[in-house]
Protein backbone atom coordinates (compact mmCIF):
# COMPACT_ATOMS: atom_id res chain seq x y z
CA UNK A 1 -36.14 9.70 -24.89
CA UNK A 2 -35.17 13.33 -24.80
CA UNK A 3 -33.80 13.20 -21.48
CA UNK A 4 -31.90 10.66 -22.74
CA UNK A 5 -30.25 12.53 -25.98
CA UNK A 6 -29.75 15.14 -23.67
CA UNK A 7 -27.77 13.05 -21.79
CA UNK A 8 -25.70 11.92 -24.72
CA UNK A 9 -24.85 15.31 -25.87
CA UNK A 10 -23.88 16.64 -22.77
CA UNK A 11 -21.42 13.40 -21.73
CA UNK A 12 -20.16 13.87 -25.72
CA UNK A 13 -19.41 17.55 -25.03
CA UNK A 14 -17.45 16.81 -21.66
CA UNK A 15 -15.41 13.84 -23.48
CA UNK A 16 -14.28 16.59 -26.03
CA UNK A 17 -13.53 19.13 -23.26
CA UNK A 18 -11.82 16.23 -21.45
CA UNK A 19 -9.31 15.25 -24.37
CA UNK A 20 -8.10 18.82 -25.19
CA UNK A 21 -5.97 18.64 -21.90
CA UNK A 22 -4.12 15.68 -22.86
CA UNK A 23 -1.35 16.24 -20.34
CA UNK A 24 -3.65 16.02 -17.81
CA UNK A 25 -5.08 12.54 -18.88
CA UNK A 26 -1.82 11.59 -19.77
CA UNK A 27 -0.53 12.74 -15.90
CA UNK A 28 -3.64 10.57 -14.64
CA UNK A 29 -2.39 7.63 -16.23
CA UNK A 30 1.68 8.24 -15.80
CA UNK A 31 1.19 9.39 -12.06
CA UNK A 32 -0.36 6.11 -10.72
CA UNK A 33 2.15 3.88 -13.25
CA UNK A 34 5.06 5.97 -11.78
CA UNK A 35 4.20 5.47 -8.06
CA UNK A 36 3.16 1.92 -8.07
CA UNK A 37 6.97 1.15 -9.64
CA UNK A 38 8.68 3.39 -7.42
CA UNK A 39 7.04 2.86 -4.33
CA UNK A 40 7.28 -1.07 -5.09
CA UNK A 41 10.76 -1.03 -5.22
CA UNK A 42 11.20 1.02 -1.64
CA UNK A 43 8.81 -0.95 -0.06
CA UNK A 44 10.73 -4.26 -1.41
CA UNK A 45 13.62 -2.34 0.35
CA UNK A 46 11.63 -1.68 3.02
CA UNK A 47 9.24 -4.32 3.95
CA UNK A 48 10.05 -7.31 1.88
CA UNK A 49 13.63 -7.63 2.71
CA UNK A 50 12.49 -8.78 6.18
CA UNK A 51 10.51 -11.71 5.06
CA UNK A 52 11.59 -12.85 1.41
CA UNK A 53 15.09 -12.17 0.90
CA UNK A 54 17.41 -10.09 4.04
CA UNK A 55 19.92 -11.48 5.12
CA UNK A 56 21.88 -10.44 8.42
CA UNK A 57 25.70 -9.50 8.31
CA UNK A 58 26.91 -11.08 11.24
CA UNK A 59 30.21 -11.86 12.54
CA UNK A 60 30.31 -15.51 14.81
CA UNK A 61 33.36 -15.80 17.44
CA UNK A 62 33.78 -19.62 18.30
CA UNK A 63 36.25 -19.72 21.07
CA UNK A 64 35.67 -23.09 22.22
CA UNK A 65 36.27 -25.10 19.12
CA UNK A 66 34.53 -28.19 21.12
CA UNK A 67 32.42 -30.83 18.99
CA UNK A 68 29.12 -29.23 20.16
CA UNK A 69 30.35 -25.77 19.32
CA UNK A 70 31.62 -26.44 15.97
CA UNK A 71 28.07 -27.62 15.54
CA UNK A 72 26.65 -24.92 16.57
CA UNK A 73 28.27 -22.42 14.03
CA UNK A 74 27.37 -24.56 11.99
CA UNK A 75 23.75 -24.42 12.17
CA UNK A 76 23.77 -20.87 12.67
CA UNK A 77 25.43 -20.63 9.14
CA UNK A 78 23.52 -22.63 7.32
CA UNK A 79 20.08 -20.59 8.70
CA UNK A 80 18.60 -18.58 5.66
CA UNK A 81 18.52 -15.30 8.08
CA UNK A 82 22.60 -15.24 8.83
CA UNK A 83 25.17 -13.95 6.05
CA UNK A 84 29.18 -14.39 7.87
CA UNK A 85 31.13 -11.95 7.69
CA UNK A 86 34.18 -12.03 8.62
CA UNK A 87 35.86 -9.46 12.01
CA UNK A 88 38.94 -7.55 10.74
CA UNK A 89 42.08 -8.83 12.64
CA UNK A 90 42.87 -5.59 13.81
CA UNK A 91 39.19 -4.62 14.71
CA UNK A 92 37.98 -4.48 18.28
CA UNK A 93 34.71 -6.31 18.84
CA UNK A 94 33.45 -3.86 20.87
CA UNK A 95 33.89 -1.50 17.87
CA UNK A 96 33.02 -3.52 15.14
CA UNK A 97 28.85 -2.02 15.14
CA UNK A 98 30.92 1.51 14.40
CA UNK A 99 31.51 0.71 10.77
CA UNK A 100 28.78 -0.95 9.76
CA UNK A 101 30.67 -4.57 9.33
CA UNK A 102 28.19 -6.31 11.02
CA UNK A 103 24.76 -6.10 12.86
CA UNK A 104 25.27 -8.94 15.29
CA UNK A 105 27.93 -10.52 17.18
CA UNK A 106 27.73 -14.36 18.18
CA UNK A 107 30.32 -15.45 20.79
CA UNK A 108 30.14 -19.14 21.58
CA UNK A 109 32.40 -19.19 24.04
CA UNK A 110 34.74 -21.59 26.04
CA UNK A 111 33.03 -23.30 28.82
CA UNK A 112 29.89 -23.57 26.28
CA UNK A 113 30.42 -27.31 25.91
CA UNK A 114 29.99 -28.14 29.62
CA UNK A 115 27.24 -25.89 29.88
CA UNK A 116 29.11 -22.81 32.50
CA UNK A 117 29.03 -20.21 29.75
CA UNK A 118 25.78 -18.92 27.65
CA UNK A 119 26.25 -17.97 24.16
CA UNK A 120 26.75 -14.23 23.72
CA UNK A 121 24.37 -11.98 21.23
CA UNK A 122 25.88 -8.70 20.83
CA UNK A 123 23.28 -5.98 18.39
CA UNK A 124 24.16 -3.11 16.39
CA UNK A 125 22.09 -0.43 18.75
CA UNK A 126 19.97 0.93 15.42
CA UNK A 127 19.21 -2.80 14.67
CA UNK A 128 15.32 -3.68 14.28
CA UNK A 129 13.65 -5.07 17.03
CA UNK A 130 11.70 -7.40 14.74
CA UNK A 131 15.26 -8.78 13.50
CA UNK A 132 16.39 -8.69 17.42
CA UNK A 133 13.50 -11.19 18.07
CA UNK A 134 13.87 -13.65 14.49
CA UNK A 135 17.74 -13.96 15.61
CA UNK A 136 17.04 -14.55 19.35
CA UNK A 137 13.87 -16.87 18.70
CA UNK A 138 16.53 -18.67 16.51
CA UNK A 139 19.65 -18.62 18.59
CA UNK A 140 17.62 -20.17 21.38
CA UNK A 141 16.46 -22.63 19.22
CA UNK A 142 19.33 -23.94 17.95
CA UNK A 143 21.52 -23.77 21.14
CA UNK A 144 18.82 -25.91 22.72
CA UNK A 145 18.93 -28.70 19.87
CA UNK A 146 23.43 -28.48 20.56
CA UNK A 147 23.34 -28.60 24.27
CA UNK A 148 20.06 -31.45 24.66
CA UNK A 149 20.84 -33.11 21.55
CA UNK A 150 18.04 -33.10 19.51
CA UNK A 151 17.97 -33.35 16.24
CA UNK A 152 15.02 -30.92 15.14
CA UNK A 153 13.56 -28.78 17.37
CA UNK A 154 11.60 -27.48 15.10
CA UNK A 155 9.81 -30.12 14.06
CA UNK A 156 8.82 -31.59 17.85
CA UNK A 157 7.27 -27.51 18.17
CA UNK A 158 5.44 -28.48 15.18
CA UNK A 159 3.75 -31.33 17.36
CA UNK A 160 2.55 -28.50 19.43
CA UNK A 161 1.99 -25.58 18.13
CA UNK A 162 1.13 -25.08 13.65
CA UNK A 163 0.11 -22.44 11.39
CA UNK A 164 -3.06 -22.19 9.61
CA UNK A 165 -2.61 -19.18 7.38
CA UNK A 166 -3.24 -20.00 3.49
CA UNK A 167 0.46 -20.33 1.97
CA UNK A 168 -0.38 -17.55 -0.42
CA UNK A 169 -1.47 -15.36 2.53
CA UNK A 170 2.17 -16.02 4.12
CA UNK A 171 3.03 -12.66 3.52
CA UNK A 172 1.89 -9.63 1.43
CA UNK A 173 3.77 -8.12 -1.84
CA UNK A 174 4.71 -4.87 -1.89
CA UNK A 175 2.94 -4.68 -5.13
CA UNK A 176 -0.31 -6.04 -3.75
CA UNK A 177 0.12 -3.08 -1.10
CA UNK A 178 1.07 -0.38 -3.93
CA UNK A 179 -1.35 -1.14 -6.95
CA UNK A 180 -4.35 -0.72 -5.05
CA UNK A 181 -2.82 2.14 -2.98
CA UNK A 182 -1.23 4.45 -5.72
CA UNK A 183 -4.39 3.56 -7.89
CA UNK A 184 -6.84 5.24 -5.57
CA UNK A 185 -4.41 8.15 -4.84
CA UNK A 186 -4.49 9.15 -8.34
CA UNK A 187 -8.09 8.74 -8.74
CA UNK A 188 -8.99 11.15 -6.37
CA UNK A 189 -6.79 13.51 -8.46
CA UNK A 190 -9.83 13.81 -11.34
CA UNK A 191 -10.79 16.38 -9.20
CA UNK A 192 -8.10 18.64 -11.21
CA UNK A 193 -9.33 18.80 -14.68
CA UNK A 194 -12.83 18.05 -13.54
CA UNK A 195 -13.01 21.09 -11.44
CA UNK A 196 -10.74 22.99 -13.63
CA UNK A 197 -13.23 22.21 -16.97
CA UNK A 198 -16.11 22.84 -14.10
CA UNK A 199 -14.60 26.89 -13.67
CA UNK A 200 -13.50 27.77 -17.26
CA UNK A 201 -17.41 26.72 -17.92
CA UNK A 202 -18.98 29.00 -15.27
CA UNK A 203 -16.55 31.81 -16.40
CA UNK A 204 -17.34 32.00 -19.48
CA UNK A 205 -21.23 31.85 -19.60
CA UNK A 206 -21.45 28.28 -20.80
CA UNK A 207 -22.73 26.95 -17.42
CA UNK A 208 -25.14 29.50 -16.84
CA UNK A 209 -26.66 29.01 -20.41
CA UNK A 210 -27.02 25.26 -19.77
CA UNK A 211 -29.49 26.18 -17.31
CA UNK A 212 -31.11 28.53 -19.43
CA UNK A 213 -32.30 25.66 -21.60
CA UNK A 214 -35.17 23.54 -21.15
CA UNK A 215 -32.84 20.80 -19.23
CA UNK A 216 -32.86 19.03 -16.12
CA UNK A 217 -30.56 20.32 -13.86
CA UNK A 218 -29.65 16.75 -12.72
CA UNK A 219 -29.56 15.76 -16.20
CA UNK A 220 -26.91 18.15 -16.58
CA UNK A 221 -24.70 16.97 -13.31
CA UNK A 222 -24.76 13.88 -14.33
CA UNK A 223 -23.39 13.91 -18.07
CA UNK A 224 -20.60 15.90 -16.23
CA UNK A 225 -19.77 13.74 -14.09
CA UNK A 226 -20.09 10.48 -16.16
CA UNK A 227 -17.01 10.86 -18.29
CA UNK A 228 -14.97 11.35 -15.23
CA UNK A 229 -16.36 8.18 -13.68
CA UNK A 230 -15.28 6.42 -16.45
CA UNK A 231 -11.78 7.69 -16.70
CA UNK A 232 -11.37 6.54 -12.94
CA UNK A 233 -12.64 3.02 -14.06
CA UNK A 234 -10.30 2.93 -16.39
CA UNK A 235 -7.76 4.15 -14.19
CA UNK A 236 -8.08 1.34 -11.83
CA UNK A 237 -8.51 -1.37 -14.56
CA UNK A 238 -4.92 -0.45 -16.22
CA UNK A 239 -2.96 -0.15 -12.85
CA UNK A 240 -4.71 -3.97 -12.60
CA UNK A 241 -3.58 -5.17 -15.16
CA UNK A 242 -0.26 -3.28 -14.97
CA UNK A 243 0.59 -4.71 -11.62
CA UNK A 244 -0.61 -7.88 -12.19
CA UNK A 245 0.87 -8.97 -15.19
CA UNK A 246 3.51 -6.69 -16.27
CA UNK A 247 4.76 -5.42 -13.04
CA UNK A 248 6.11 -9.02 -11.95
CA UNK A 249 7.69 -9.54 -14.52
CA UNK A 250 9.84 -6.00 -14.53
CA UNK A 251 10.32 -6.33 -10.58
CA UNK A 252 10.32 -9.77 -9.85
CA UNK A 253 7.46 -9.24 -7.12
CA UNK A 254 4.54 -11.57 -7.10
CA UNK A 255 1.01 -10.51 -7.28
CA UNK A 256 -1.83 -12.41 -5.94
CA UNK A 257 -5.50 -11.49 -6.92
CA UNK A 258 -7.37 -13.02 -3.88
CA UNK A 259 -10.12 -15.88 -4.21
CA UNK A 260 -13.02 -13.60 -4.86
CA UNK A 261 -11.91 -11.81 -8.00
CA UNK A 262 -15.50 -10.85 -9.06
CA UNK A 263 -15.47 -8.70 -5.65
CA UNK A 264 -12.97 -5.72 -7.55
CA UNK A 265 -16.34 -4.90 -9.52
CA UNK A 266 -18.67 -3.88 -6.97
CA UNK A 267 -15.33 -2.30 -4.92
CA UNK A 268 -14.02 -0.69 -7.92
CA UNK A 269 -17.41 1.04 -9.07
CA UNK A 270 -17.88 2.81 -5.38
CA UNK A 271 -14.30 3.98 -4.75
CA UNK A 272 -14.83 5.79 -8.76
CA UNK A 273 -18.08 6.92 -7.18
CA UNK A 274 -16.58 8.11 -4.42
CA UNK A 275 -13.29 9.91 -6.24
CA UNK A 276 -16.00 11.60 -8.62
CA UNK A 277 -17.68 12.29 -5.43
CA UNK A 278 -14.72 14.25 -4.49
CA UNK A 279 -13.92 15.91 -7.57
CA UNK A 280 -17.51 17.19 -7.84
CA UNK A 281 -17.27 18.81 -4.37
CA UNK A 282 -14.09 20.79 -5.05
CA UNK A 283 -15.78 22.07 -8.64
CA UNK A 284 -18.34 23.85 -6.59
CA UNK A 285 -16.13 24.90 -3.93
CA UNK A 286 -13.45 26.75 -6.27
CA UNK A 287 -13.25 30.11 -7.08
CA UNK A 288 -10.58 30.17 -9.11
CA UNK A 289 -8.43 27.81 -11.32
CA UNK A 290 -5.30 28.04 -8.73
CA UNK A 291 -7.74 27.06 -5.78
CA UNK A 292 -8.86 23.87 -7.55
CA UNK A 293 -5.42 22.69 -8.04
CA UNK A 294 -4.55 23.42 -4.49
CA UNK A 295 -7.97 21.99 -3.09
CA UNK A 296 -8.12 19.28 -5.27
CA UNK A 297 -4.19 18.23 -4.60
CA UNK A 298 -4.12 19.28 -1.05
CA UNK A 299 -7.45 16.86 -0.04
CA UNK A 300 -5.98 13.98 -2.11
CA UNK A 301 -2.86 14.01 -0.32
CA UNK A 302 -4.11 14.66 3.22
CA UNK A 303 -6.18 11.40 2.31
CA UNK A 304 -3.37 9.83 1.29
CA UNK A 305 -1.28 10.56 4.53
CA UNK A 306 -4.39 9.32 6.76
CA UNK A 307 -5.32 6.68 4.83
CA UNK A 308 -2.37 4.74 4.29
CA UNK A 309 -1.09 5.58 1.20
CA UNK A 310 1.98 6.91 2.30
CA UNK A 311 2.68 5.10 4.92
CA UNK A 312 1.20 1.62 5.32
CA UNK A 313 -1.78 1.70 8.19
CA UNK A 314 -0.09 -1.52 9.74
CA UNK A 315 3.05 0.25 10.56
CA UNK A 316 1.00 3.60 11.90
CA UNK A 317 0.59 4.29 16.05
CA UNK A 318 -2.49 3.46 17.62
CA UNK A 319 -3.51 7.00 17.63
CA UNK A 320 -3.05 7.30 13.91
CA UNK A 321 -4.44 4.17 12.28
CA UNK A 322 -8.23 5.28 14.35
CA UNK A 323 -7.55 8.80 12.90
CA UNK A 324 -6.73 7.23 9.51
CA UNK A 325 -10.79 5.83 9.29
CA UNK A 326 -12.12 9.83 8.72
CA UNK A 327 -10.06 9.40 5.32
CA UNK A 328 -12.08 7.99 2.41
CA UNK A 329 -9.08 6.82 0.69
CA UNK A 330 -8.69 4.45 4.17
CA UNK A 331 -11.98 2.68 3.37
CA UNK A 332 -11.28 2.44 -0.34
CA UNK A 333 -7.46 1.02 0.30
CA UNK A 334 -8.97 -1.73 2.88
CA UNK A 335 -11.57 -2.79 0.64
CA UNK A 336 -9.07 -3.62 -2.27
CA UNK A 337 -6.84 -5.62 0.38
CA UNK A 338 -9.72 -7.37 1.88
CA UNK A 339 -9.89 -8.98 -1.91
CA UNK A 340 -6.38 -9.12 -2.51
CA UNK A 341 -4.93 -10.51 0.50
CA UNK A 342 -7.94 -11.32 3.13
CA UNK A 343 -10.02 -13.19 0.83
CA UNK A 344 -13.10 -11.35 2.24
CA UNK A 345 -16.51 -12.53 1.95
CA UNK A 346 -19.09 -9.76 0.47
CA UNK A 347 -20.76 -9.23 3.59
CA UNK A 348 -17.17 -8.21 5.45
CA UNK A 349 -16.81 -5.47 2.48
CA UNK A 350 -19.47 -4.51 2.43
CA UNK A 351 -19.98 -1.93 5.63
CA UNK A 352 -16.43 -0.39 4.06
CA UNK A 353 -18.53 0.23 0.64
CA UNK A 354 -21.13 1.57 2.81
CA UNK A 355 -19.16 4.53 4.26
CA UNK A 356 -17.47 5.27 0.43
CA UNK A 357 -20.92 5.30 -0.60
CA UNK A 358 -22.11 7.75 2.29
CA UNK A 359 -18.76 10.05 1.19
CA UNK A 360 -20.22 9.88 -2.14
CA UNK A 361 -23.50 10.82 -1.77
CA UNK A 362 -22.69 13.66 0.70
CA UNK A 363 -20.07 15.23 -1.68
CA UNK A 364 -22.80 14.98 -4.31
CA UNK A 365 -25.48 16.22 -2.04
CA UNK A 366 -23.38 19.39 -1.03
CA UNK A 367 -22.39 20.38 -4.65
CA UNK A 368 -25.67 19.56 -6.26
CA UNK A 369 -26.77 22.43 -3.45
CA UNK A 370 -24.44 24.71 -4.70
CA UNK A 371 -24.70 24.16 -8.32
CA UNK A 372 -28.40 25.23 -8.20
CA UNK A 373 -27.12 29.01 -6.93
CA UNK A 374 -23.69 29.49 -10.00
């Protein structure tokens, strides 16, 4: 019972300490809200445009005119992927990728109707080689159903070759990349004001007479820490809700939750074990206030960068996405897709919890080493 009011008082004082430095809290909460908007938006740009709505400036030559030509251009134009634009009279073909008029070229040229002369792709030389491949794969396809006559080509493929993947697992939002991704980043950032409320306390005496006091120096740790815990809860639980119901709306990006919503509990109370973790560790390692801003920002974004915050893990090298599994924030972000876009059972989560956990208890472990010796 008296550990327990103990407890209480010392979580009550750290809640008051906490809500003094309202900018702080307030930057907590603005930070993540700020990214997950911005960053949505460039990966829309980015990513999204590939998949949901690019289409392809592209200029189509038909200098046969024949029957099975006409038909062709026709196809081509009414394909999704292709937006026509039209060649300048007095523009050279050859010149046309200069001014950015066009990214591709489609000659269909005489002598394609008897079959002497292929159809001619011309590519802006900056173009992406995953657009290079969706407008070849879909040249081919259609020149085949003009010259042999068939009527559907893709739908004698689809005889031989289908797609399993769950319709809403088609292909990822940019906000189902960025909510989880921007929420962890900032998370890891309590290690600011908890580090910074961790000094001013040592400074001044009030530390050291804690432990003056018939009080278990555990006991103590822990009401420090559990306020900060919290806060990152609460963190994650508005950037949720944010992204998944206000967020769509603003941005017209959808956000799926994943089958196994119940799964963001267990997820969610490790990575805010972990990002306390953290934030413990650099309040023992500080010296001074201006070295727990720079430790505490400086680890949080070297995270970030390995972990695939800043740039996605999918689009890293080889080299980088192994390098990117030292990074806590790598494990947290991949446990939060697993539910959002995998569909994950527990038991594939649950090794990923198992290393945040490990993180956890070693940056626990060190501090509560060094705390004994303030």
């Amino acid at each position: 019972m008296i550990i327990k009011r103990q407890l209480k008082e010392i979580v009550k004082k750290e809640m008051l300490i906490m809500l003094r430095d309202k900018q702080t809290i307030l930057l907590l909460f603005f930070m993540p809200l700020a990214l997950i908007f911005f960053m949505t938006l460039a990966f829309k740009g980015l990513y999204a445009d590939k998949i949901y709505e690019k289409q392809i400036p592209t200029v189509i030559e038909n200098e046969s005119n024949s029957p099975k030509a006409n038909l062709l251009e026709k196809k081509i134009l009414l394909n999704k992927l292709i937006k026509r634009v039209e060649l300048p009279p007095d523009m050279d073909k050859d010149r046309i990728f200069e001014y950015g008029e066009a990214q591709v070229l489609v000659v269909i040229p005489k002598g394609f109707e008897e079959g002497t002369k292929p159809v001619e792709l011309y590519f802006d030389p900056v173009f992406d080689t995953g657009y290079k491949i969706a407008v070849r794969s879909m040249m081919t396809g259609l020149t085949v159903e003009v010259v042999m006559g068939i009527e559907n080509i893709d739908a004698i493929v689809g005889n031989l070759i289908t797609e399993k993947t769950k319709k809403e697992m088609d292909v990822p939002s940019p906000l189902q990349l960025t909510v989880p991704a921007y929420a962890i980043f900032a998370m890891f950032f309590i290690a600011i004001p908890m580090s910074i409320g961790f000094l001013k306390e040592k400074n001044d005496g009030t530390l050291q007479r804690l432990f003056t006091y018939c009080v278990n120096p555990n006991v103590i740790a822990l009401g420090k820490i559990i306020p900060y815990y919290i806060i990152n809860i609460i963190q994650f639980v508005l950037m949720l809700f944010i992204g998944a119901f206000i967020a769509p709306y603003v941005l017209g990006i959808p956000f799926q939750m994943g089958t196994h919503v119940w799964h963001l509990i267990p997820v969610t109370l490790v990575v805010a074990a972990a990002t306390t973790g953290f934030g413990v560790l650099i309040a023992t390692l500080a010296r001074t206030l201006e070295q727990t801003s720079t430790l505490a920002a400086t680890g949080a974004i070297l995270m970030g960068a390995l972990g695939g915050i800043m740039v996605p893990h999918f689009v890293m090298s080889h080299a980088m996405q192994k390098l990117a599994m030292i990074s806590p924030i790598f494990w947290a972000h991949q446990s939060y897709l697993d539910v959002f876009l995998r569909n994950a059972e527990f038991s594939t989560i649950l090794p990923k919890l198992a290393v945040l956990s490990l993180f956890a208890l070693a940056c626990f472990y060190i501090a509560g080493r060094r705390v004994k010796w303030m």
